[in-house]
Protein backbone atom coordinates (compact mmCIF):
# COMPACT_ATOMS: atom_id res chain seq x y z
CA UNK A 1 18.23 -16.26 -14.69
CA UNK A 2 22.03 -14.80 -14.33
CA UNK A 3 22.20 -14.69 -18.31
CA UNK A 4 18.85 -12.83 -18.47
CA UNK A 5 16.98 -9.50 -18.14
CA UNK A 6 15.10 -10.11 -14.95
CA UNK A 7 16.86 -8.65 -12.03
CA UNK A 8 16.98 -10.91 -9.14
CA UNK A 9 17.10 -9.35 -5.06
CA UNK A 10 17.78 -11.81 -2.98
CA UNK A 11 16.06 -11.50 0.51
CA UNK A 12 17.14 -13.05 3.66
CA UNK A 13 13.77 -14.48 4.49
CA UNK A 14 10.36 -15.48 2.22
CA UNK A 15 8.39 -12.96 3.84
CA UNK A 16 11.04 -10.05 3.22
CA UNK A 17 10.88 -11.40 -0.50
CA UNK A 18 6.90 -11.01 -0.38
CA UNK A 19 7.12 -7.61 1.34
CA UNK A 20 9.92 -6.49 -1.32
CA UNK A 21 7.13 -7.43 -4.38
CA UNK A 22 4.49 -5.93 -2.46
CA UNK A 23 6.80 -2.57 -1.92
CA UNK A 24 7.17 -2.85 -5.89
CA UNK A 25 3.80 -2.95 -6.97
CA UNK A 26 3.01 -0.37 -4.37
CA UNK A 27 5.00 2.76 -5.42
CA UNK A 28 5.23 1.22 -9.71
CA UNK A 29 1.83 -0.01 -10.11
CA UNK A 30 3.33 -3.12 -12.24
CA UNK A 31 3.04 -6.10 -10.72
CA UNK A 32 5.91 -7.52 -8.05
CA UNK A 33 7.30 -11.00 -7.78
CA UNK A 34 8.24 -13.28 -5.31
CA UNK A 35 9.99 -16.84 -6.05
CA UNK A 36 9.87 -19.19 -3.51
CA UNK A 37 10.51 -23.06 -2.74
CA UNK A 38 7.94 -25.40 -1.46
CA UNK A 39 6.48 -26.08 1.77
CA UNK A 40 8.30 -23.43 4.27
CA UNK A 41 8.83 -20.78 1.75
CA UNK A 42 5.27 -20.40 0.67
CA UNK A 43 4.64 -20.13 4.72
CA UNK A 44 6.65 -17.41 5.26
CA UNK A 45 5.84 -15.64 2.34
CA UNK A 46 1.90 -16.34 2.69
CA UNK A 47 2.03 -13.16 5.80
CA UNK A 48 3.09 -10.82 2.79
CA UNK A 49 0.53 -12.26 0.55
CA UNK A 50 -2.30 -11.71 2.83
CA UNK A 51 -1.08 -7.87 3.02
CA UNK A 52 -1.20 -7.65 -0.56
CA UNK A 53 -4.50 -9.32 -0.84
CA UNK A 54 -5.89 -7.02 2.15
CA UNK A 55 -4.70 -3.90 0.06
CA UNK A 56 -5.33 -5.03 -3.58
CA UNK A 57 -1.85 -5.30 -4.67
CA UNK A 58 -0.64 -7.24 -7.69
CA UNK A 59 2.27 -9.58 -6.50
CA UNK A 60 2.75 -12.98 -8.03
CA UNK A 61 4.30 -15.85 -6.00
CA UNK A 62 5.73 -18.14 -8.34
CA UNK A 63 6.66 -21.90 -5.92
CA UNK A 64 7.99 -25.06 -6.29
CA UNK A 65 5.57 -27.84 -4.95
CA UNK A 66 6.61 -31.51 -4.16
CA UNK A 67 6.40 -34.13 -6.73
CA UNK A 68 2.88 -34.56 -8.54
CA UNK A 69 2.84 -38.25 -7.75
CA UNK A 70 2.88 -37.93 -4.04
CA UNK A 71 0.52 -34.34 -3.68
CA UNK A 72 -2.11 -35.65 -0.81
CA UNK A 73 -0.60 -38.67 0.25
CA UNK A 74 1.30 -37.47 3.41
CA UNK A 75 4.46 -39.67 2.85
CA UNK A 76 6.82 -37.31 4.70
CA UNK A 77 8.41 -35.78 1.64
CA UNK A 78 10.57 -32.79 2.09
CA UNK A 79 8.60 -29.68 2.56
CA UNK A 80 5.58 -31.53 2.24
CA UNK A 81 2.33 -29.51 2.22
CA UNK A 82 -0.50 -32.72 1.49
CA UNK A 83 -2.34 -29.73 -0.80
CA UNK A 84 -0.31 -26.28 -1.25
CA UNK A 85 -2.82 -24.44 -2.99
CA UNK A 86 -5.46 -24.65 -0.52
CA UNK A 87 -2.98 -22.92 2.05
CA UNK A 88 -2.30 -19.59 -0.46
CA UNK A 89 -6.21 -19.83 -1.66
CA UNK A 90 -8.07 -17.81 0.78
CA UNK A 91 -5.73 -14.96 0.16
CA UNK A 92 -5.19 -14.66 -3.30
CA UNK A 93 -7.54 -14.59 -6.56
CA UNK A 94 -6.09 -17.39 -8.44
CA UNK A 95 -3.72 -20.63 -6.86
CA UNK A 96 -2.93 -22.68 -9.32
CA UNK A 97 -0.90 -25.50 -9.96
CA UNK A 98 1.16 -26.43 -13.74
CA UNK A 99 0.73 -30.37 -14.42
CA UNK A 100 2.86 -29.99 -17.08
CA UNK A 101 5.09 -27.44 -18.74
CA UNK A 102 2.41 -26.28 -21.41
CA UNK A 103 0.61 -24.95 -18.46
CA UNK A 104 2.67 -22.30 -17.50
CA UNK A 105 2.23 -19.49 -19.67
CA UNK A 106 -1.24 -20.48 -19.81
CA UNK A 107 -1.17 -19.80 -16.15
CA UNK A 108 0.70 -16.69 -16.40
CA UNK A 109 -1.68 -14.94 -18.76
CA UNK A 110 -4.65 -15.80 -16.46
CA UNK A 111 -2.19 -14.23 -13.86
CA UNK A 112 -1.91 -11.02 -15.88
CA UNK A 113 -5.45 -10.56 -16.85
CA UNK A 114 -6.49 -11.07 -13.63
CA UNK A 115 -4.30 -8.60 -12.31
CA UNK A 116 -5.72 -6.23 -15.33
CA UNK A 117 -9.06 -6.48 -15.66
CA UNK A 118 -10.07 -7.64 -11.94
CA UNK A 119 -9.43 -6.58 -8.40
CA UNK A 120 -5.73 -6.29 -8.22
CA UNK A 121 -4.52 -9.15 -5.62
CA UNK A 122 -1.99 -11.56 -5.25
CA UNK A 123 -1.90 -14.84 -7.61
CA UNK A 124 0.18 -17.86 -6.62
CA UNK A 125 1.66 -20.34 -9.36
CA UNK A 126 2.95 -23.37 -8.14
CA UNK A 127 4.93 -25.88 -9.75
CA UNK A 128 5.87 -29.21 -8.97
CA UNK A 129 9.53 -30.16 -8.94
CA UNK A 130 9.08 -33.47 -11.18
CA UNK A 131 7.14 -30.63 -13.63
CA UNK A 132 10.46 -28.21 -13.29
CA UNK A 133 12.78 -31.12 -14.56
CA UNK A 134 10.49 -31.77 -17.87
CA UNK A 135 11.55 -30.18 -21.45
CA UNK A 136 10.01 -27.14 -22.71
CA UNK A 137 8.59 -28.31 -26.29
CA UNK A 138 6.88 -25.48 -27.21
CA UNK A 139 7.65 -22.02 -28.00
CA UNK A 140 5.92 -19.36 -25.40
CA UNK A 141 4.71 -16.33 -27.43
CA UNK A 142 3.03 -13.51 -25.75
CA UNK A 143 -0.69 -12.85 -25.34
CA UNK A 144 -2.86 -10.01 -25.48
CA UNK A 145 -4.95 -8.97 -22.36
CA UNK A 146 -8.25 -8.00 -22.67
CA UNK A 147 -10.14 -4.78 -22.25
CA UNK A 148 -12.04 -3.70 -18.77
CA UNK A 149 -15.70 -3.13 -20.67
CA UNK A 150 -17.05 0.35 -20.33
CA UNK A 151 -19.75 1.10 -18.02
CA UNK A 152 -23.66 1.01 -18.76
CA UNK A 153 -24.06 4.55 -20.30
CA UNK A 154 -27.50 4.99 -18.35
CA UNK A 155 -25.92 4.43 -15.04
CA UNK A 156 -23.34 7.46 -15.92
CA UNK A 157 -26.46 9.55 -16.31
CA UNK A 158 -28.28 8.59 -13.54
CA UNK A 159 -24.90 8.77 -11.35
CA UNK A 160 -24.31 13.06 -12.66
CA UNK A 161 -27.89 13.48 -12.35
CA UNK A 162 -27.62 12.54 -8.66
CA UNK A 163 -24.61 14.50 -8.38
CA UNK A 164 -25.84 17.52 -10.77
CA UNK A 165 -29.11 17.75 -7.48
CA UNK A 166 -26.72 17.29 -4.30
CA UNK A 167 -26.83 19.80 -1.83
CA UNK A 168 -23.77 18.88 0.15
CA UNK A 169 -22.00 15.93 -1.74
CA UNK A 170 -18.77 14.74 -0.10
CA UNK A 171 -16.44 12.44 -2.57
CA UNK A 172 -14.48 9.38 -0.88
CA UNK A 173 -11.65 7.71 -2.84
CA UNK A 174 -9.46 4.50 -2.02
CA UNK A 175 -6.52 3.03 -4.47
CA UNK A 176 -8.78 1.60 -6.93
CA UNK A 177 -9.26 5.56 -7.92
CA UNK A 178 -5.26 6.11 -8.44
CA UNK A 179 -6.03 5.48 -12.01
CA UNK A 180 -8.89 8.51 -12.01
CA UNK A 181 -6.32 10.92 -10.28
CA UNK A 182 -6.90 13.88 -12.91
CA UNK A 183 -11.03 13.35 -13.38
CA UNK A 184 -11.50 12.87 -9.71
CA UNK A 185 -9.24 16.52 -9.60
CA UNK A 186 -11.57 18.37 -11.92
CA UNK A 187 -14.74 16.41 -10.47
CA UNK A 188 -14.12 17.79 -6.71
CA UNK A 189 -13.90 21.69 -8.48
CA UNK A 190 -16.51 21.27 -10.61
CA UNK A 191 -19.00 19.91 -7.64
CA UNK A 192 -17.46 21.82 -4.91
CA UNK A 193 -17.19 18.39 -3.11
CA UNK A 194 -14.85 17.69 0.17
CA UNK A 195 -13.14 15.00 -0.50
CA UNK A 196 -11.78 12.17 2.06
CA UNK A 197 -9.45 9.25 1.00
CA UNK A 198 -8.64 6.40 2.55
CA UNK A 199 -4.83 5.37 3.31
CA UNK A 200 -4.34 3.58 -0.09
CA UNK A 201 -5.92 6.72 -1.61
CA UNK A 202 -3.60 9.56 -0.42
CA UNK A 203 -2.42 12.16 -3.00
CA UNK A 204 -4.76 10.97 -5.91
CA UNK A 205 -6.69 14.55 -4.95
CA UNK A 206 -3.76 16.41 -3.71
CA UNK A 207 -4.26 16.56 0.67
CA UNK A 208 -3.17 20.40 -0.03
CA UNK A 209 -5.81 20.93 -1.97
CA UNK A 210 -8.44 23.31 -0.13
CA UNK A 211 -10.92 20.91 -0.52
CA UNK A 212 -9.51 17.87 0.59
CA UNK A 213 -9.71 16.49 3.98
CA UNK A 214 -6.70 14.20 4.05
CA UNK A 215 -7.14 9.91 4.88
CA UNK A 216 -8.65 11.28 7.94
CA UNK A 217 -11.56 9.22 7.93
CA UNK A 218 -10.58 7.52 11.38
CA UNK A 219 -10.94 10.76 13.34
CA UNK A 220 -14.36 11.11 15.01
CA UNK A 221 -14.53 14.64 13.71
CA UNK A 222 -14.71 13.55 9.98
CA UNK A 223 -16.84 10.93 10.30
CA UNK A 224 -19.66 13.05 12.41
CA UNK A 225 -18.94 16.09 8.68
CA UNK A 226 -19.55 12.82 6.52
CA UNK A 227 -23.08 11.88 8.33
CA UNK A 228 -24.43 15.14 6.85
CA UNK A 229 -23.69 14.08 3.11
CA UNK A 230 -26.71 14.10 1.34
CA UNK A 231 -24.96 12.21 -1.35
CA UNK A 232 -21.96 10.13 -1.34
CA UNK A 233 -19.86 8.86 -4.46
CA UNK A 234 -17.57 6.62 -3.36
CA UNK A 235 -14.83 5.75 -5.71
CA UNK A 236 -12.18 2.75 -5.60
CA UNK A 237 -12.95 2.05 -2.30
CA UNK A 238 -14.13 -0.57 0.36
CA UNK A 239 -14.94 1.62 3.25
CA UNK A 240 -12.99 -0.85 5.02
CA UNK A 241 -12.94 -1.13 8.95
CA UNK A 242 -9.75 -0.61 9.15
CA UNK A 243 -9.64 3.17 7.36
CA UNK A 244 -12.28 4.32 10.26
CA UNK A 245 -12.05 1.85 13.02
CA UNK A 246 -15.65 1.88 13.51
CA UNK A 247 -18.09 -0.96 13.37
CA UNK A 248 -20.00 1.39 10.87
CA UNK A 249 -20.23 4.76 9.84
CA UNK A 250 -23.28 6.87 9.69
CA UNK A 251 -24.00 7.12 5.78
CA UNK A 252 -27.27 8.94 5.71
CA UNK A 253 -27.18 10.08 1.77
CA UNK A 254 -27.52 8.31 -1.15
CA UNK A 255 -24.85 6.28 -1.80
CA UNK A 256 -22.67 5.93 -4.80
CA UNK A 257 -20.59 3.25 -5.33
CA UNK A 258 -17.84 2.38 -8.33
CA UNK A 259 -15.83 -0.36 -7.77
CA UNK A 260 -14.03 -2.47 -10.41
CA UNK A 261 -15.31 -5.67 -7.53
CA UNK A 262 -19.11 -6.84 -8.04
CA UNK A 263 -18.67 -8.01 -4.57
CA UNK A 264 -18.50 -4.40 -2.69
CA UNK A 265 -21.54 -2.73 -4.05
CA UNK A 266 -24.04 -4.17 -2.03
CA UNK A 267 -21.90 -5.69 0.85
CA UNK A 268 -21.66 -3.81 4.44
CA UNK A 269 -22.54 -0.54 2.58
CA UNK A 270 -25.21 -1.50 -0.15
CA UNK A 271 -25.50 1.07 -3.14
CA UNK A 272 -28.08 3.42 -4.19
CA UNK A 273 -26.33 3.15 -7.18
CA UNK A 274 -23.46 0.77 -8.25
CA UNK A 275 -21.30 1.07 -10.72
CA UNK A 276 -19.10 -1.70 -11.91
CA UNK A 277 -16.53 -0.25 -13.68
CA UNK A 278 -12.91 0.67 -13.67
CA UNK A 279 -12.69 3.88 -11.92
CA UNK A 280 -10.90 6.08 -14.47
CA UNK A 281 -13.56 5.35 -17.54
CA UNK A 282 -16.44 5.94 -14.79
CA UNK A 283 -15.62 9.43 -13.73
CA UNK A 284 -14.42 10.51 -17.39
CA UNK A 285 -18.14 9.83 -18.18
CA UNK A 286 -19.68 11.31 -15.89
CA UNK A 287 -18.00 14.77 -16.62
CA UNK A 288 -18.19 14.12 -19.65
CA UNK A 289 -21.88 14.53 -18.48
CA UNK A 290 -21.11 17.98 -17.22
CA UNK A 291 -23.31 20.95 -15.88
CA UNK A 292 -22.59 20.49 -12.32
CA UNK A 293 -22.81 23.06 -10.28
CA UNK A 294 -22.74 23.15 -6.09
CA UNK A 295 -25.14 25.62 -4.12
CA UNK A 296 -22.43 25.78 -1.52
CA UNK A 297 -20.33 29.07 -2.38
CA UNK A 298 -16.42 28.05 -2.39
CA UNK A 299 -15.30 30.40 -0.02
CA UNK A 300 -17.47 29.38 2.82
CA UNK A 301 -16.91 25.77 2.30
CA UNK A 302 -13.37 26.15 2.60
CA UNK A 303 -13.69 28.22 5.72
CA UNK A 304 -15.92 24.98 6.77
CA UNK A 305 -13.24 22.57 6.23
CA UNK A 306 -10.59 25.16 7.64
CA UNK A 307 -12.78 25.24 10.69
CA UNK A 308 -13.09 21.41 10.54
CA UNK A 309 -8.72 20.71 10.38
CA UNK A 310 -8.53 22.79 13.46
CA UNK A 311 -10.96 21.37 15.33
CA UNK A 312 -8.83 18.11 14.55
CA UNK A 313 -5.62 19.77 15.67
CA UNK A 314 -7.30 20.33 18.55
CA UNK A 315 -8.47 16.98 20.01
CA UNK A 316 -4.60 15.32 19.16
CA UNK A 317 -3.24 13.25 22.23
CA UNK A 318 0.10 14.23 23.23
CA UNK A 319 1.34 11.46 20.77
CA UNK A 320 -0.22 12.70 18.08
CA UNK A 321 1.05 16.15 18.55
CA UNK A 322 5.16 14.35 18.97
CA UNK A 323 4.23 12.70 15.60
CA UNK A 324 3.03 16.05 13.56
CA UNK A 325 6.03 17.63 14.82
CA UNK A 326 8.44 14.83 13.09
CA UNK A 327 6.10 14.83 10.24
CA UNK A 328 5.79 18.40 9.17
CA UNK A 329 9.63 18.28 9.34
CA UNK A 330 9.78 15.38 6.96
CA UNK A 331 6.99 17.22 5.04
CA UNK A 332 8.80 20.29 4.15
CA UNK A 333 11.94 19.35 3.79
CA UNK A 334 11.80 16.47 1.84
CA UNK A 335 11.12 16.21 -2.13
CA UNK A 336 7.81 16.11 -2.73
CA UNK A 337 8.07 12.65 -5.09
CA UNK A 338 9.48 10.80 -1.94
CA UNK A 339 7.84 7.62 -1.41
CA UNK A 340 7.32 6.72 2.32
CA UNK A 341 7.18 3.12 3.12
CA UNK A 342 5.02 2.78 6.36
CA UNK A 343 5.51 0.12 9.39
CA UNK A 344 2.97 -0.83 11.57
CA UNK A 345 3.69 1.56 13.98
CA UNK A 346 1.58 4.79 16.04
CA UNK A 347 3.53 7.41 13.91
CA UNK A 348 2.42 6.00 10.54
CA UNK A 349 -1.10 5.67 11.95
CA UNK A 350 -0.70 9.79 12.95
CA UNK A 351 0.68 10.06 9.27
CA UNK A 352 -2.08 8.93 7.55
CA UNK A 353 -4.07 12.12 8.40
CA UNK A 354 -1.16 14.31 9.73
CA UNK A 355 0.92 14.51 6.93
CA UNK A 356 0.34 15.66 2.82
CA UNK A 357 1.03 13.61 -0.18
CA UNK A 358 0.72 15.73 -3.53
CA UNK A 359 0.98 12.78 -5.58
CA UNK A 360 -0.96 8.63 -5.43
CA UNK A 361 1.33 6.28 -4.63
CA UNK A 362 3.72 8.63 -2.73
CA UNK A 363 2.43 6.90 1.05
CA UNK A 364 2.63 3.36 2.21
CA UNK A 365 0.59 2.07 5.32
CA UNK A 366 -0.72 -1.42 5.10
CA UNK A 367 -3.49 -0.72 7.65
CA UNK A 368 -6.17 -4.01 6.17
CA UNK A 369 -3.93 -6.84 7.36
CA UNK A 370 -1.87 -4.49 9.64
CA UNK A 371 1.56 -6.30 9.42
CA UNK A 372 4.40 -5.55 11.61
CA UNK A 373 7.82 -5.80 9.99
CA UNK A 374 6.37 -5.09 6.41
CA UNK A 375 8.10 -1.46 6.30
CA UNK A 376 11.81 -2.24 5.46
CA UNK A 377 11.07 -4.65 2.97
CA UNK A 378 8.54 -2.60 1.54
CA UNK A 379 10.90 0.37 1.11
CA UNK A 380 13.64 -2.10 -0.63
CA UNK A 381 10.76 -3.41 -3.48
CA UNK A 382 10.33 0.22 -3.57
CA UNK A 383 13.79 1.40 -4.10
CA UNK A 384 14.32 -1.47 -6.99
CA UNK A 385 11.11 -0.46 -8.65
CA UNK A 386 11.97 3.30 -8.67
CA UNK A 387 15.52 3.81 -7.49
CA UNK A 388 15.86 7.25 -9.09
CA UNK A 389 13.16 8.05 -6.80
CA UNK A 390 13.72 9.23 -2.88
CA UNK A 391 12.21 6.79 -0.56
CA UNK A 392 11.86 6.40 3.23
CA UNK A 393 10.94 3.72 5.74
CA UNK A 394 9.04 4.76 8.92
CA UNK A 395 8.70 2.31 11.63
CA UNK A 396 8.41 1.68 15.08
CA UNK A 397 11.17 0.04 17.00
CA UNK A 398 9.14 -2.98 17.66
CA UNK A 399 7.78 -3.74 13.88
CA UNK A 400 11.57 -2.81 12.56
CA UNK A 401 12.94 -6.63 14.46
CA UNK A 402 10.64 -8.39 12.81
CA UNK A 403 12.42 -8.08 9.47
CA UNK A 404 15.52 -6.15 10.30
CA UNK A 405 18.20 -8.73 8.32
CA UNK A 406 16.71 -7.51 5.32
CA UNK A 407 18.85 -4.56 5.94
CA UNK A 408 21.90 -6.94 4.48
CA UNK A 409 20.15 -6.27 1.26
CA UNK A 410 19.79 -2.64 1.27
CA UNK A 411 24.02 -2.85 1.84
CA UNK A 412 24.49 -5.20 -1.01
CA UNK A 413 22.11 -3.35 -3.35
CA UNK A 414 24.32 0.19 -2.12
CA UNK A 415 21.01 1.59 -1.23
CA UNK A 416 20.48 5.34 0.07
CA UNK A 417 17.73 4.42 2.40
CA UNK A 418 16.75 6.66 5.24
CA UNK A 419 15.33 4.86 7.61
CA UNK A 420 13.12 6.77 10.64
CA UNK A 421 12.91 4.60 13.79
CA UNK A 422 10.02 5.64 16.51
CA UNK A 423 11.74 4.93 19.35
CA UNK A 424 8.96 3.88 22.64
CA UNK A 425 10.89 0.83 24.49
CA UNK A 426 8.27 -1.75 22.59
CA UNK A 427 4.97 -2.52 21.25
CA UNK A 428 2.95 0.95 22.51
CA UNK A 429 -0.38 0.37 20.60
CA UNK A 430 -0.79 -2.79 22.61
CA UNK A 431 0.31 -1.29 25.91
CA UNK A 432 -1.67 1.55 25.51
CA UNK A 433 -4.77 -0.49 24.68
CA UNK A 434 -4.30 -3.02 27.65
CA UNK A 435 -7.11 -2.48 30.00
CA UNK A 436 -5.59 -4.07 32.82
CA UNK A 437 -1.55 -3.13 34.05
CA UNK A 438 0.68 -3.93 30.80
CA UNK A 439 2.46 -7.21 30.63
CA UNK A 440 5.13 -8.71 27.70
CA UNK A 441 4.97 -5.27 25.61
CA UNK A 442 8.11 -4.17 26.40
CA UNK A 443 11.15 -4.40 24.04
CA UNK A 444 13.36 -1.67 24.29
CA UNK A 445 17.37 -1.58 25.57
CA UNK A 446 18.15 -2.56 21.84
CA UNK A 447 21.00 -0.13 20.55
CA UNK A 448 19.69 0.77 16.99
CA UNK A 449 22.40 2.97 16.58
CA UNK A 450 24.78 0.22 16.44
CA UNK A 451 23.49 -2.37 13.65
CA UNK A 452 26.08 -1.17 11.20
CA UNK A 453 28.55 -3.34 13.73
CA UNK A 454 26.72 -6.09 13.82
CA UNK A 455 25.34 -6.63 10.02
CA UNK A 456 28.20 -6.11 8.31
CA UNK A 457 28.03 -2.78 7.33
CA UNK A 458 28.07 -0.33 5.75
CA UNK A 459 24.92 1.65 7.54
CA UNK A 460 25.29 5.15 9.31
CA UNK A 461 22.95 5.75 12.52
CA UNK A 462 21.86 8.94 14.32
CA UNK A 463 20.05 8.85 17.76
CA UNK A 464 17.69 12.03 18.04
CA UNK A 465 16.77 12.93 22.09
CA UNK A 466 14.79 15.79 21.63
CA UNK A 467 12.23 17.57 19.86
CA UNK A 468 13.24 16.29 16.45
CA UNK A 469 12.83 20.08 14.81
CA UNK A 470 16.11 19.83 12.66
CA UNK A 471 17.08 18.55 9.26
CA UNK A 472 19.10 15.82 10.22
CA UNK A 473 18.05 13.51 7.14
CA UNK A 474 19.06 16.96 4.67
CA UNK A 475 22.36 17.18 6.35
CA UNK A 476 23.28 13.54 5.56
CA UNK A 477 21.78 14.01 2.71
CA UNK A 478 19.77 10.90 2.37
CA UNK A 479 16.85 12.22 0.79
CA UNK A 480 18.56 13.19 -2.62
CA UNK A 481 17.54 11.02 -5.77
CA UNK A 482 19.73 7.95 -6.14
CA UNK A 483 23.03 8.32 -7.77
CA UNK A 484 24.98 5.52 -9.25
CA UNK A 485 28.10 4.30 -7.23
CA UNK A 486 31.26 6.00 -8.40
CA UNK A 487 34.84 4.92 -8.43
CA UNK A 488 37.52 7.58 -7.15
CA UNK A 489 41.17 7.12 -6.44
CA UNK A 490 40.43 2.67 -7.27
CA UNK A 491 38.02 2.69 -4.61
CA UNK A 492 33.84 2.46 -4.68
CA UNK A 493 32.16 4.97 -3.32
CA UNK A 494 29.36 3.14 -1.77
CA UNK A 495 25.42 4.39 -0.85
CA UNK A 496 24.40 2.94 2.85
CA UNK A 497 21.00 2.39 4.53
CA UNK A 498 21.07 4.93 7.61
């Protein structure tokens, strides 16, 4: 692999390796990769693969597996695992296992077309050390993927003629829309529609946009405006559980549904209408459809939605408020391309609806499988995907431990990585949530400022008291685009995680 073109990053654990491919496909869209030895290392990779397959990411996790002739036996071998595939198969859409050499790039095509013309979610390869020693034969020549079909042309019809007689349609989008960004844009103007996104849907209609109501689907004041829908399209996404946090919403209007997964049209929210397709031919159709129109006048609905945002500012918890301060800062001051990578943490969770992407695949918060220590690693598969591109971890004191030695890779790699630690002495979701007096959720005392001493360097670290109202990340200047390291005067100029 040193003599090739693939660049290698080498994490400090399996599951910072799985977060770092995860972080890759996130803000690229291109699938990320994870390489990984038997037994143990599919383990501790299989917490990032569960977060990918909770938020339909493309990673691959390519393993070794012990030799063929003693898979089930339960002889003691060394990282034995009596049948790997059955541990990564619940969480991925293909586990499969190479009996001999041949099957490997058979097994990576069905990797690739599954990650192109399905569901994107994780697919593990694994292959057995006795197959690893054996020649390749055969030349490996590429393959062509195949083509997502097109949807049923009557169903586009019926779908705009649905649309074309709403009264008060409200649009909801998820990531399998990112694709449909600019149709879903013109769609919203052309039916006057509010629009609501989930977390893995931020940006693809701009949350500045006068008709969009942010991911703010978990606050009770959006979900109460979305029970008087009289239609609902819902594009590219699951209505999962965890965008609301409520058993189930109140979805009294026709429903809508295109999704690229048979599965979710008639599951906890069955379909008026579903649509299998992939959501950027889907909505082309339908406007291609045209003559919508909207008997709400545009003025007054944006005054309702104004009305609506406010009424949400208004019923913020003291919390909340602490995070919109940090996060309008962050918001206006840095570039609007910046990529933040998301912890598990109470000010992501305020982020989702308290702060505005412009752009899809611009926010990171893997609420589905909820996954503390995912947001350093995440930003590092970020920064190799993109590194031109600004990018920022947010996490909560707590989540950061769980992976903080990946940090050694963001030095080696000279990263410029801001990294934005909410500071509340331990795990305060939990604590707050206890219903009886809080025990073993606090983890505080640990000096943050003072990692660069302890991991080797070089990082730079800034403890903020107060009201966090200043520019601190513009006056280190951690938010400008990667630069490549320079020598001056014989010595390297190196970029450090802060």
């Amino acid at each position: 692999m040193s003599d090739g073109t693939i660049r290698h990053v080498q994490a400090r654990n399996e599951q910072g390796a799985g977060f770092m491919a995860d972080g890759y496909a996130r803000i690229s869209g291109r699938p990320g990769v994870a390489l990984v030895i038997s037994g143990p290392g599919v383990t501790n990779a299989l917490t990032a693969v569960g977060q990918s397959w909770a938020d339909s990411i493309p990673m691959l996790l390519i393993s070794s597996e012990t030799d063929s002739r003693i898979h089930g036996k339960g002889w003691g071998a060394l990282h034995e695992i009596t049948d790997q595939r059955a541990v990564t198969a619940p969480m991925t859409s293909l586990s499969l296992r190479a009996y001999r050499p041949e099957d490997v790039p058979e097994m990576m095509a069905r990797a690739f077309t599954s990650f192109k013309t399905s569901r994107p979610r994780p697919v593990h390869l694994s292959i057995p050390i006795d197959v690893l020693a054996m020649p390749v034969e055969e030349e490996w020549t590429p393959v062509n993927l195949p083509e997502i079909p097109l949807p049923r042309k009557e169903q586009i019809q019926e779908a705009a003629e649905i649309l074309r007689k709403a009264k008060n349609p409200i649009i909801m989008v998820g990531g399998g829309a990112i694709k449909a960004a600019d149709s879903l844009r013109k769609l919203v103007d052309q039916l006057n529609a509010p629009v609501i996104s989930s977390t893995a849907g931020k940006g693809i209609v701009p949350d500045d946009h006068p008709l969009s109501l942010n991911a703010s689907i978990i606050r009770p004041e959006v979900q109460e405006y979305l029970s008087g829908a009289d239609v609902i399209l819902a594009v590219g996404t699951e209505l999962a559980e965890t965008d609301s946090f409520v058993d189930f919403l109140k979805l009294s209007g026709k429903l809508i549904r295109i999704d690229l997964d048979p599965s979710k049209i008639n599951d906890q929210y069955p379909a008026d209408l579903g649509i299998i397709s992939d959501a950027k031919d889907a909505v082309e159709m339908i406007l291609k459809e045209g003559n919508f129109s909207n008997s709400r006048e545009r003025t007054s609905l944006e005054k309702e939605l104004g009305k609506l945002r406010k009424e949400i500012e208004a019923n913020l918890t003291d919390s909340e408020i602490k995070h919109k301060q940090l996060l309008n800062q962050l918001e206006q001051s840095l570039p609007e391309d910046t990529f933040y990578a998301g912890d598990i943490c109470q000010l992501v969770y305020t982020g989702a609806f308290g702060i505005r992407m412009k752009h899809p695949r611009s926010w990171s918060y893997p609420a589905g499988y909820c996954t503390l220590g995912c947001g350093l690693p995440n930003a590092i598969g970020a920064k190799v995907a993109e590194p031109e591109r600004p990018v920022v971890c947010l996490a909560g004191d707590g989540g950061f431990m769980f992976t903080v030695q990946e940090l050694m890779v963001a030095s080696e790699l000279e990263m410029g990585l801001p990294i934005i630690l909410w500071e509340n002495g331990g795990l305060k979701q939990i604590q707050d949530d206890m219903r009886s007096p809080p025990f073993s959720v606090f983890g505080g005392g640990f000096f943050f400022k003072k990692i660069k001493k302890k991991k080797g360097g070089p990082f730079l670290g800034e403890r903020v008291e107060q009201n966090p109202a200043y520019p601190f990340w513009e006056r280190k200047k951690l938010a400008k685009k990667e630069k490549k390291p320079q020598n001056k005067g014989g010595k390297k100029k190196r970029r450090a995680p802060f």
